[in-house]
Protein backbone atom coordinates (compact mmCIF):
# COMPACT_ATOMS: atom_id res chain seq x y z
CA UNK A 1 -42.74 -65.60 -156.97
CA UNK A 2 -44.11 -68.95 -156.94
CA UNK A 3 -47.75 -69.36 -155.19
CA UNK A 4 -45.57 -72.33 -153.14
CA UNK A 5 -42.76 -70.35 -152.53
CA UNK A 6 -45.68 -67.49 -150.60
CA UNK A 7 -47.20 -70.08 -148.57
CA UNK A 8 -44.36 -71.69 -147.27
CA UNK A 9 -43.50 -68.57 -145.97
CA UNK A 10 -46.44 -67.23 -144.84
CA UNK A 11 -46.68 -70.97 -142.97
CA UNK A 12 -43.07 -70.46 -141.65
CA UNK A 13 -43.51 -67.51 -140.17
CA UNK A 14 -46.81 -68.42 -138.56
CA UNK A 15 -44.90 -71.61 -136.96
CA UNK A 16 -42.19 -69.07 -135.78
CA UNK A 17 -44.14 -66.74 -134.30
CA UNK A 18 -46.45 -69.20 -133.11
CA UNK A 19 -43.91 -71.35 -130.96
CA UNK A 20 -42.03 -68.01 -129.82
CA UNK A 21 -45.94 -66.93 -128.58
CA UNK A 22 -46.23 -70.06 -127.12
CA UNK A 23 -42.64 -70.86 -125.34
CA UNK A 24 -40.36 -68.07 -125.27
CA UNK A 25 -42.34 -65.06 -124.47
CA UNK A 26 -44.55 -66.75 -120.98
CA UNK A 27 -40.62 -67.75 -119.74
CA UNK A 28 -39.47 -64.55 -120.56
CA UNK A 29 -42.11 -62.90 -118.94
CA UNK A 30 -41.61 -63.92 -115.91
CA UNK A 31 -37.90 -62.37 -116.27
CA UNK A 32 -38.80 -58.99 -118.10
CA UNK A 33 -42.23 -58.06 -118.06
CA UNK A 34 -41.51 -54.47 -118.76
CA UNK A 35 -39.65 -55.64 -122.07
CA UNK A 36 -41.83 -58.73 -123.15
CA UNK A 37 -44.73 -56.67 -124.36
CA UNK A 38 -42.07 -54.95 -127.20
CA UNK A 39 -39.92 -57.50 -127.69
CA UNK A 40 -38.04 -60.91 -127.33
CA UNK A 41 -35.04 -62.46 -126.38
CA UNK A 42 -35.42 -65.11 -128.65
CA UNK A 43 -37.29 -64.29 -132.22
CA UNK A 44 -37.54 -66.85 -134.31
CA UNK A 45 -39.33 -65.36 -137.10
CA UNK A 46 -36.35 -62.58 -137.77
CA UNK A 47 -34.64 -65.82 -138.92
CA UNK A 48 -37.44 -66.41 -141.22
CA UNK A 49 -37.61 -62.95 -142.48
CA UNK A 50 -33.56 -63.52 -143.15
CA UNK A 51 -33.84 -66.59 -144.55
CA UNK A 52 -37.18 -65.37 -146.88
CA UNK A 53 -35.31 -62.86 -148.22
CA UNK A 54 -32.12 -64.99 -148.97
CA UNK A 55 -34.15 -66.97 -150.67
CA UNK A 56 -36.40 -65.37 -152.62
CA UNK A 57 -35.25 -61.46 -152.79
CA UNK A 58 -36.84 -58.04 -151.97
CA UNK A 59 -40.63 -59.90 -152.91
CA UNK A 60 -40.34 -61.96 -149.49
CA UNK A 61 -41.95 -58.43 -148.07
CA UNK A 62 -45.44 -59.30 -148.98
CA UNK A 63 -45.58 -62.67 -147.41
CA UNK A 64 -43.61 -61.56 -144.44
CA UNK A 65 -46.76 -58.87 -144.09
CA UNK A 66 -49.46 -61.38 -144.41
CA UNK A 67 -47.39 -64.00 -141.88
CA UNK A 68 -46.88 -61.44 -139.11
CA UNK A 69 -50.27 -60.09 -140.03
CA UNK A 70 -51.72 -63.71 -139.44
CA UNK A 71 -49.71 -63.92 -136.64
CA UNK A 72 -50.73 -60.77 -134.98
CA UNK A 73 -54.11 -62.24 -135.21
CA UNK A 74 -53.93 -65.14 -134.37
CA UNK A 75 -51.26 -65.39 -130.90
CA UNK A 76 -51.97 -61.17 -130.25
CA UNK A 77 -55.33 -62.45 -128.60
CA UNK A 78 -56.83 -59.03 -129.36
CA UNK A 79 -58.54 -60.21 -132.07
CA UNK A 80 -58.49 -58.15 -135.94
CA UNK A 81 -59.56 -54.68 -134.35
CA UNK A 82 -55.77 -54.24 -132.82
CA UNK A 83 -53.83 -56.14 -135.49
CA UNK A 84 -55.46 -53.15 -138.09
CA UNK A 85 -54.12 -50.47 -135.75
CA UNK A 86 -52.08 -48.24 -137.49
CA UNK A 87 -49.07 -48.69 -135.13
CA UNK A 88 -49.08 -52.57 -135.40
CA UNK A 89 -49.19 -52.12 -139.37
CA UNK A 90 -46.12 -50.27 -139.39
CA UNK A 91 -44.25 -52.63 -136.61
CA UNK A 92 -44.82 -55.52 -139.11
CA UNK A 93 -43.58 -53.60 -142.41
CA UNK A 94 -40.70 -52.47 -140.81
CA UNK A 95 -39.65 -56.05 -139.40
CA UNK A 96 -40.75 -57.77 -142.96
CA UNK A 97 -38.63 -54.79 -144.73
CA UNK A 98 -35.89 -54.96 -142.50
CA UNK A 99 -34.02 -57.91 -143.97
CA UNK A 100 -35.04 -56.51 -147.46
CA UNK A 101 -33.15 -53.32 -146.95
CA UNK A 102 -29.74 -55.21 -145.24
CA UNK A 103 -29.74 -57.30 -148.14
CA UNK A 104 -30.02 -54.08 -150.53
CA UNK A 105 -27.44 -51.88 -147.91
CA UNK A 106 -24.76 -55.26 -148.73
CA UNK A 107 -25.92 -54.97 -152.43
CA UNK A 108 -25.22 -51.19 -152.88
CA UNK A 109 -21.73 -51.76 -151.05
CA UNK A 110 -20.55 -54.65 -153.58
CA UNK A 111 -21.83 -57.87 -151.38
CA UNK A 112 -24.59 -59.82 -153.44
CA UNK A 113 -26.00 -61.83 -150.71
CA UNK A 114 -29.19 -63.05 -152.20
CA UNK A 115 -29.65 -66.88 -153.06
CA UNK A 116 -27.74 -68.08 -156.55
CA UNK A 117 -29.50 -71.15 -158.51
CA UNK A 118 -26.67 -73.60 -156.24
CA UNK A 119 -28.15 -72.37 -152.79
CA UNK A 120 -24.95 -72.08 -151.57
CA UNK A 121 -25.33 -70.79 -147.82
CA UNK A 122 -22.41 -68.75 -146.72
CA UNK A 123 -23.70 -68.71 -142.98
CA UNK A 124 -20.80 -65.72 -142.18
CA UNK A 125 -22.49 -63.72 -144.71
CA UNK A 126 -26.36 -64.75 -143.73
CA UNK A 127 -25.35 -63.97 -140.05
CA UNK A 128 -24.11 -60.43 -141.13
CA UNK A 129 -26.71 -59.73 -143.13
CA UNK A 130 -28.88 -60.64 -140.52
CA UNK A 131 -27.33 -59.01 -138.03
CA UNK A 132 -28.07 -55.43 -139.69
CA UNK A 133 -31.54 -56.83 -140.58
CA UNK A 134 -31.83 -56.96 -136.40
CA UNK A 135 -30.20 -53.40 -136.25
CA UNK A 136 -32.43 -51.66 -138.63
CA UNK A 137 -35.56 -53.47 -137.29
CA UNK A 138 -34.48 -52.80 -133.61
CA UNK A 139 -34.47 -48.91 -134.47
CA UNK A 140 -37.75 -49.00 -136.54
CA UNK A 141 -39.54 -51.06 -134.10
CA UNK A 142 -38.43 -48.73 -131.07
CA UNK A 143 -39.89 -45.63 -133.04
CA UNK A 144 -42.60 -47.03 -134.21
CA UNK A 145 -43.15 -47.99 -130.56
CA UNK A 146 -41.68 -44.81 -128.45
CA UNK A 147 -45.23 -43.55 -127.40
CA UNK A 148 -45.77 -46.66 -125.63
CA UNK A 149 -42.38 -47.19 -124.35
CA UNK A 150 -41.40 -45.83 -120.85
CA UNK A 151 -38.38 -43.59 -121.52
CA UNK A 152 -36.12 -45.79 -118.85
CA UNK A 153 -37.01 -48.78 -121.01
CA UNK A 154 -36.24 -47.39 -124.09
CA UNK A 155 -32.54 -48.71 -124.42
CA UNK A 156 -33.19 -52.06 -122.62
CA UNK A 157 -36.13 -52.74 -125.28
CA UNK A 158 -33.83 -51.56 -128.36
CA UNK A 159 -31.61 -53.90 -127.04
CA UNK A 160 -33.52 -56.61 -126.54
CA UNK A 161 -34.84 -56.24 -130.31
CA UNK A 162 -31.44 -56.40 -131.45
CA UNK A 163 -30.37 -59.68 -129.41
CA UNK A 164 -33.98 -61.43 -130.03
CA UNK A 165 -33.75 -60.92 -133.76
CA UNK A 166 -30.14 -62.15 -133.48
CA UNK A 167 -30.53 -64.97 -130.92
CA UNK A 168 -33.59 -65.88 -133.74
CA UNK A 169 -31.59 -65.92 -136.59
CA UNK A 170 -28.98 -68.32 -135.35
CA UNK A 171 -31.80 -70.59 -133.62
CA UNK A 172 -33.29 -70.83 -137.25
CA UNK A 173 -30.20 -71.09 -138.93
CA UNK A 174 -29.20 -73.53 -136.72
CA UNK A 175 -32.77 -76.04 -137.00
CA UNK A 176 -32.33 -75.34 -140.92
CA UNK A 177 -29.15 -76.80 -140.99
CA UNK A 178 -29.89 -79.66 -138.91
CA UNK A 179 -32.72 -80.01 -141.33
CA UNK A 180 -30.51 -79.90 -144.66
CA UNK A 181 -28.15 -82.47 -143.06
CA UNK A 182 -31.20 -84.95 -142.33
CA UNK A 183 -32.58 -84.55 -145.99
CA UNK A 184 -29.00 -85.02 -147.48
CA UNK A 185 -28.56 -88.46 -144.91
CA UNK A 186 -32.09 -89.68 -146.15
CA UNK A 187 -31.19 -88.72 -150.05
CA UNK A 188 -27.71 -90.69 -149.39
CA UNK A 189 -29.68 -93.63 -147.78
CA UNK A 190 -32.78 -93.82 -149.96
């Protein structure tokens, strides 16, 4: 992987997490404070980690670690003592493996998903892909966090994982494509 190709994710993720931080979770706070703490509605990074990992294969883990690591850091506000606990360590392999593992699940069931040389995006198959990316990191996350989940939450915050991640994916989709369709109108115009 390309020193370029590990900053710009790093960077995207950051930016993800960073405007989720910033303007999703204080609005949905004021909704579902129980839920909040674990999880959100709208997730913008699982659309990075989907889109990483389209892009550049089962090697988009290690960036993925060191953007949610950064990110923990940085928009946690509990400074590096809490982002090293153990717990938070595991919450942010299992969301940067997450998409790794849907794309290998597809693999071992005859569906190479992962990026060809073209780029060719078939959303259908980067939505499914990412939807069992949000499955799988909806059930690690909500182990990795049942000691500090109240058992009547449990479902509603396994839940919410799912829909954030989801709701995140097609959000970043969404801006990508948007973005893609400016570049190609410059490229045409220029």
């Amino acid at each position: 992987m390309q020193i370029r190709h590990f900053g710009v994710t790093v960077v995207a993720y950051i930016l993800a997490h960073g405007l989720t931080a910033m303007l999703i979770t204080p609005l949905q706070a004021r909704l579902l404070p129980d839920v909040t703490s674990f999880a959100s509605l709208l997730y913008l990074p699982h659309g990075v980690r989907v889109l990483a990992t389209w892009l550049l294969g089962r090697i988009a883990i290690l960036p993925l670690c060191v953007g949610a690591f950064l990110s923990e850091w940085m928009f946690a506000g509990a400074g590096i003592g809490s982002v090293t606990e153990p717990v938070i360590l595991i919450s942010i392999l299992v969301g940067a493996a997450s998409a790794a593992v849907a794309f290998e699940l597809m693999r071992a069931f005859g569906l190479n998903l992962y990026a060809t040389e073209r780029l060719r995006v078939h959303w259908k198959w980067l939505l499914l892909v990412g939807t069992l990316a949000s499955l799988l990191n909806s059930v690690g996350q909500s182990l990795v966090f049942s000691g500090a989940i109240l058992p009547e939450w449990s479902v509603v915050v396994l839940v919410v994982y799912a829909v954030g991640d989801l709701l995140g994916l097609i959000a970043t989709t969404f801006i990508l494509m948007l973005v893609f369709r400016w570049l190609r109108a410059q490229r045409a115009h220029g």
